[in-house]
N, C-alpha and C. Protein backbone atom coordinates (compact mmCIF):
# COMPACT_ATOMS: atom_id res chain seq x y z
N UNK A 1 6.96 3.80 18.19
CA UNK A 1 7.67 2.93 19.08
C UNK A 1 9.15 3.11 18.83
N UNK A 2 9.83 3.55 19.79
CA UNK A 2 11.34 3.53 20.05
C UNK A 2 11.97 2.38 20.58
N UNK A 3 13.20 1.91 20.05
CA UNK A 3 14.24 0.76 20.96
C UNK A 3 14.58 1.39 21.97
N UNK A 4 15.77 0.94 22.45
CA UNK A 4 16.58 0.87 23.63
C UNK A 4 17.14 -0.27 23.74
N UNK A 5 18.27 0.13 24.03
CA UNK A 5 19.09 -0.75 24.53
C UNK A 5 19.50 -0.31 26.11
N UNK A 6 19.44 -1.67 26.78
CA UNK A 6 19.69 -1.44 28.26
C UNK A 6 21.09 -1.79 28.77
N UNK A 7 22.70 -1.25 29.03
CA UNK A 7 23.53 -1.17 29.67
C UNK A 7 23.74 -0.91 31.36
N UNK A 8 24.26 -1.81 32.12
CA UNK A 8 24.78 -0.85 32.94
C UNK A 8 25.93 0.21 32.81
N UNK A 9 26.02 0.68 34.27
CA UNK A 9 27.23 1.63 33.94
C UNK A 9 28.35 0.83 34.26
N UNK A 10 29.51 1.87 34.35
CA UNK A 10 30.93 0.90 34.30
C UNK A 10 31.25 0.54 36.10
N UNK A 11 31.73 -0.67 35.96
CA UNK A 11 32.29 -0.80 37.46
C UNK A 11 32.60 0.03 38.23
N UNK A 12 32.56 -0.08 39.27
CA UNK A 12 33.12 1.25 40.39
C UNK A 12 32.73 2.73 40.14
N UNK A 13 31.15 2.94 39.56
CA UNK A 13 31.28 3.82 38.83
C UNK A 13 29.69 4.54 39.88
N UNK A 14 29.62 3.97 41.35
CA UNK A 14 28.23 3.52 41.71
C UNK A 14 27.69 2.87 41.78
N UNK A 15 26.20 2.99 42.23
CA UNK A 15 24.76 1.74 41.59
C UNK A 15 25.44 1.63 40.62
N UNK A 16 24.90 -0.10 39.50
CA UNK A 16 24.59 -0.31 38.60
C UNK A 16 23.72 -0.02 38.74
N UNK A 17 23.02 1.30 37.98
CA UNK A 17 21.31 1.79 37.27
C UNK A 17 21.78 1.50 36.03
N UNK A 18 20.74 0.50 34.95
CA UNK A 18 20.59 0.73 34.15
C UNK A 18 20.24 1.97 33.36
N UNK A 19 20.64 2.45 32.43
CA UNK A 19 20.50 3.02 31.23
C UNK A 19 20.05 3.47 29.70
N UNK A 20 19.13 3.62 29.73
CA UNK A 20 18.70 3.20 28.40
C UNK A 20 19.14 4.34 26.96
N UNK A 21 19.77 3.86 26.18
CA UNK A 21 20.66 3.96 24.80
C UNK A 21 19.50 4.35 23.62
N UNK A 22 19.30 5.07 23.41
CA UNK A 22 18.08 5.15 22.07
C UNK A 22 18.71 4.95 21.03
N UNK A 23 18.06 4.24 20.07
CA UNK A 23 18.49 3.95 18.93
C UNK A 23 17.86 4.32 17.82
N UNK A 24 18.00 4.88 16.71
CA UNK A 24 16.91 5.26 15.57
C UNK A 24 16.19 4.02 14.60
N UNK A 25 14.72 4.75 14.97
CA UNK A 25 13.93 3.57 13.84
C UNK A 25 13.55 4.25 12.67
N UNK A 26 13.96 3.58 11.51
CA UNK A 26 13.25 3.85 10.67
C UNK A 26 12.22 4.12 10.31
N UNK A 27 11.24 4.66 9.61
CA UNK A 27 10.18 4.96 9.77
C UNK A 27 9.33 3.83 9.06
N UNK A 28 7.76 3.49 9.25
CA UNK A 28 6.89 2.78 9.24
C UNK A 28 7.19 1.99 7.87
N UNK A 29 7.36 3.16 6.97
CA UNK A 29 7.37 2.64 5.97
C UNK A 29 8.45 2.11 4.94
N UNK A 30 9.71 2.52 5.43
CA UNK A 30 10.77 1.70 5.43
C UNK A 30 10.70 0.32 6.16
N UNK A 31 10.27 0.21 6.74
CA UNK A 31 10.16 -1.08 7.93
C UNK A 31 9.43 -2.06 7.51
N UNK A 32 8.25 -1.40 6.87
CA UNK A 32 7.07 -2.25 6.11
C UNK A 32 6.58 -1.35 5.09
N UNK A 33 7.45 -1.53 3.76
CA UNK A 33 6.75 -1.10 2.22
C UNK A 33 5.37 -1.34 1.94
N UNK A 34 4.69 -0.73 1.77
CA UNK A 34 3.35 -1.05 1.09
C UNK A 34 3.19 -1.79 -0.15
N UNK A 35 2.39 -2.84 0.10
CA UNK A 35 2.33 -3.70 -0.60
C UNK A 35 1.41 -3.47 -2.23
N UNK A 36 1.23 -4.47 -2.74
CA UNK A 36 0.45 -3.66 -3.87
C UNK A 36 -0.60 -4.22 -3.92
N UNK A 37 -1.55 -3.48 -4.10
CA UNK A 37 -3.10 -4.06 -3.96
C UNK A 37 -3.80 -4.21 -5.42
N UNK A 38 -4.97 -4.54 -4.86
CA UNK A 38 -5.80 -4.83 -6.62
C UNK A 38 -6.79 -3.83 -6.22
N UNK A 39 -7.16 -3.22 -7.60
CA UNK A 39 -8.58 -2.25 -7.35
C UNK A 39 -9.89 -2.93 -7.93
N UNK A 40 -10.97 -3.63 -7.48
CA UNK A 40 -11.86 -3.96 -8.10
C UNK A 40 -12.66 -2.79 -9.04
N UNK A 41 -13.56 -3.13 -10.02
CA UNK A 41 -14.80 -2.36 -10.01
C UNK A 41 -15.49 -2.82 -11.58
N UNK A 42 -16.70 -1.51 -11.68
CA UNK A 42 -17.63 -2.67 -12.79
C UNK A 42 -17.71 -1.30 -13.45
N UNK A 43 -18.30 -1.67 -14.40
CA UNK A 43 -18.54 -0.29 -15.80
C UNK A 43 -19.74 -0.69 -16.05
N UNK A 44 -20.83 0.46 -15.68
CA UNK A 44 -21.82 0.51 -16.64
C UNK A 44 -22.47 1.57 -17.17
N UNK A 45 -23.38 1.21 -18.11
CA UNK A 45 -23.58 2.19 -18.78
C UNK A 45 -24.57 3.55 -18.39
N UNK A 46 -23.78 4.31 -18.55
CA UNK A 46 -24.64 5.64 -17.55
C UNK A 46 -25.68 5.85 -17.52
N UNK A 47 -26.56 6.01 -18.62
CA UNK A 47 -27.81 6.01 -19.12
C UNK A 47 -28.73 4.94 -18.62
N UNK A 48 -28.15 3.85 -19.28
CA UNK A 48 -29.23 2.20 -18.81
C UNK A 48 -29.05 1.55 -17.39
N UNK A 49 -27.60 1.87 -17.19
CA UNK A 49 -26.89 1.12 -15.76
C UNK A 49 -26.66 -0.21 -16.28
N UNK A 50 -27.07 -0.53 -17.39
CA UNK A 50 -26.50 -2.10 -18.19
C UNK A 50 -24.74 -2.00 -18.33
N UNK A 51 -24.67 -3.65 -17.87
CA UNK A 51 -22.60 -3.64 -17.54
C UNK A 51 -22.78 -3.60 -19.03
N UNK A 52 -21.17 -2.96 -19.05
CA UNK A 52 -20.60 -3.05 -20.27
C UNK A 52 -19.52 -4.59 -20.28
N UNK A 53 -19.40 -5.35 -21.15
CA UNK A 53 -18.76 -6.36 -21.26
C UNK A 53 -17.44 -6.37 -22.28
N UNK A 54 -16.64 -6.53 -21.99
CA UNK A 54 -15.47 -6.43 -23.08
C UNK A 54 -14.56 -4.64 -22.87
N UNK A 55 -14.72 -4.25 -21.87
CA UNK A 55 -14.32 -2.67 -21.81
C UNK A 55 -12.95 -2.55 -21.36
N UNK A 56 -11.84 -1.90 -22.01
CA UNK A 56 -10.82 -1.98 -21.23
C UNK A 56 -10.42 -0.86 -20.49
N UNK A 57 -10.08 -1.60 -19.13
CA UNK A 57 -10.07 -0.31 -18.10
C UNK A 57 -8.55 -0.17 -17.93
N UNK A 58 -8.40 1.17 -18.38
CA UNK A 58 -6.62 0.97 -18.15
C UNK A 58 -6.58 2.25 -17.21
N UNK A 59 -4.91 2.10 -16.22
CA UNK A 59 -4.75 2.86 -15.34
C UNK A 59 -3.72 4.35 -15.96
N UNK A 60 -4.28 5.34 -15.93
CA UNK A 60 -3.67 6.42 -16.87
C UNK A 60 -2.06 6.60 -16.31
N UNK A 61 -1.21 6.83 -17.03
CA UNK A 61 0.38 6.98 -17.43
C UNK A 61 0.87 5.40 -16.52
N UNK A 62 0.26 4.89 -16.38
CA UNK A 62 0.59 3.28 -16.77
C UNK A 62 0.62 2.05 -17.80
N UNK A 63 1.18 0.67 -17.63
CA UNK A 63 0.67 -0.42 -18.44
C UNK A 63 -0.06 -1.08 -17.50
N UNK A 64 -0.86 -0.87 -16.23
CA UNK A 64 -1.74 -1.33 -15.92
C UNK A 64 -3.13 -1.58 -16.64
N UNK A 65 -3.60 -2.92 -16.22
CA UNK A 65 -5.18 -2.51 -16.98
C UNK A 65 -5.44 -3.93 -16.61
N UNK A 66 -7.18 -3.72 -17.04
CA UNK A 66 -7.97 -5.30 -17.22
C UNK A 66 -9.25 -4.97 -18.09
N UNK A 67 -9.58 -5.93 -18.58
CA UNK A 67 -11.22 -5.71 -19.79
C UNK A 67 -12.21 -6.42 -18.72
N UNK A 68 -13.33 -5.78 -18.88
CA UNK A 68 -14.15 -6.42 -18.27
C UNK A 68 -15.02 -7.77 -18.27
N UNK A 69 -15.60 -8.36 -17.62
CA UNK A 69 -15.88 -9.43 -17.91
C UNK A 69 -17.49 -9.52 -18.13
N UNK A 70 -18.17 -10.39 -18.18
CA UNK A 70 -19.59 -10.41 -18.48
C UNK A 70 -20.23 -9.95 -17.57
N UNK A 71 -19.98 -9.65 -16.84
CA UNK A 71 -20.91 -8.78 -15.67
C UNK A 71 -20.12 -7.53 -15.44
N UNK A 72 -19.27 -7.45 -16.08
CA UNK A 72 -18.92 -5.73 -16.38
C UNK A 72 -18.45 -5.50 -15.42
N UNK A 73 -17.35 -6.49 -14.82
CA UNK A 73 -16.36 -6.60 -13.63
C UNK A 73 -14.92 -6.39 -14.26
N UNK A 74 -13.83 -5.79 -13.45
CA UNK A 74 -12.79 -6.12 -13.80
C UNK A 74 -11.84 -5.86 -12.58
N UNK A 75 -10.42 -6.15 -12.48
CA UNK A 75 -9.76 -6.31 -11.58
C UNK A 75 -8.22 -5.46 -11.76
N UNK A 76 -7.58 -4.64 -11.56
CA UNK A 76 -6.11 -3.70 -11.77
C UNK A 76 -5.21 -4.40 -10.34
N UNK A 77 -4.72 -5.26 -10.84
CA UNK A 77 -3.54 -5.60 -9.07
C UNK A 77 -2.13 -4.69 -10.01
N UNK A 78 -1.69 -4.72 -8.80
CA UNK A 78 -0.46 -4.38 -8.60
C UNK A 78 -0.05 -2.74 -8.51
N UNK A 79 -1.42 -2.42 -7.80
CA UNK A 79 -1.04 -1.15 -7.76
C UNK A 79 -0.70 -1.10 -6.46
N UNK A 80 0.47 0.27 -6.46
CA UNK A 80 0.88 0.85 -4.62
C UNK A 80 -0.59 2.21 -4.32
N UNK A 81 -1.06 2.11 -2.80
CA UNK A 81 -1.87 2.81 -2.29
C UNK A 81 -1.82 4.06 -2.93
N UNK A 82 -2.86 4.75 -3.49
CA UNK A 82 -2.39 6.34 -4.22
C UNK A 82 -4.05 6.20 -4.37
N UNK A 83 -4.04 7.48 -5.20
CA UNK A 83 -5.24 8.11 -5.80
C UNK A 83 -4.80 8.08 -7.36
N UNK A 84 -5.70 7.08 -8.20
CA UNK A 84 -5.69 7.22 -9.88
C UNK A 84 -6.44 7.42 -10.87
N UNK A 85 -6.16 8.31 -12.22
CA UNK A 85 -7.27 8.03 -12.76
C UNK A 85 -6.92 6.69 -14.05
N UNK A 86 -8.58 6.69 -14.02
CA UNK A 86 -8.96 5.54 -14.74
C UNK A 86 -9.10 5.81 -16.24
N UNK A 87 -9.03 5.05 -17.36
CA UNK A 87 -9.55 5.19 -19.06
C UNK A 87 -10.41 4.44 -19.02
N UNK A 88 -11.63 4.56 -19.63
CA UNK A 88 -12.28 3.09 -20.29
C UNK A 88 -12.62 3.27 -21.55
N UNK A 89 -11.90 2.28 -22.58
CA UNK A 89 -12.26 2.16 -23.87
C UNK A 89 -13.22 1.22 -24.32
């Protein structure tokens, strides 16, 4: 989506036909930054599929992270939209 701005022309100059002036938009994401989201998810154990409880899931070359909870849930907010990998200790 482009602006415009609508002018006529100058007096005595003809019709007044409007005109339309383009103006530059920034792009999407200047306009609207991406916000930061949370990544859910659960850990379990490969073998049994039993959650792991107490696991800490940290987000690699970050200080992101969360430990899991008794159902082997945990929650990472504040991340921006990307592709990451995960640790679990």
């Amino acid at each position: 989506m482009s602006l415009a701005v609508l002018f006529p022309l100058q007096p005595g100059s003809g019709p007044r036909i409007p005109t339309a002036l383009p103006l530059p938009v920034p792009p999407a994401e200047r306009r609207h930054p991406p916000r930061p989201a949370k990544s859910p998810g659960k850990v379990v154990d490969a073998e049994t599929g039993k959650t792991i409880i107490g696991a800490n899931v940290g987000v690699v070359g970050t200080s992101l992270g969360d430990a899991t909870d008794i159902n082997g849930k945990y929650t990472i907010a504040g991340l921006q939209p990307g592709i990451y990998a995960l640790q679990v200790s």
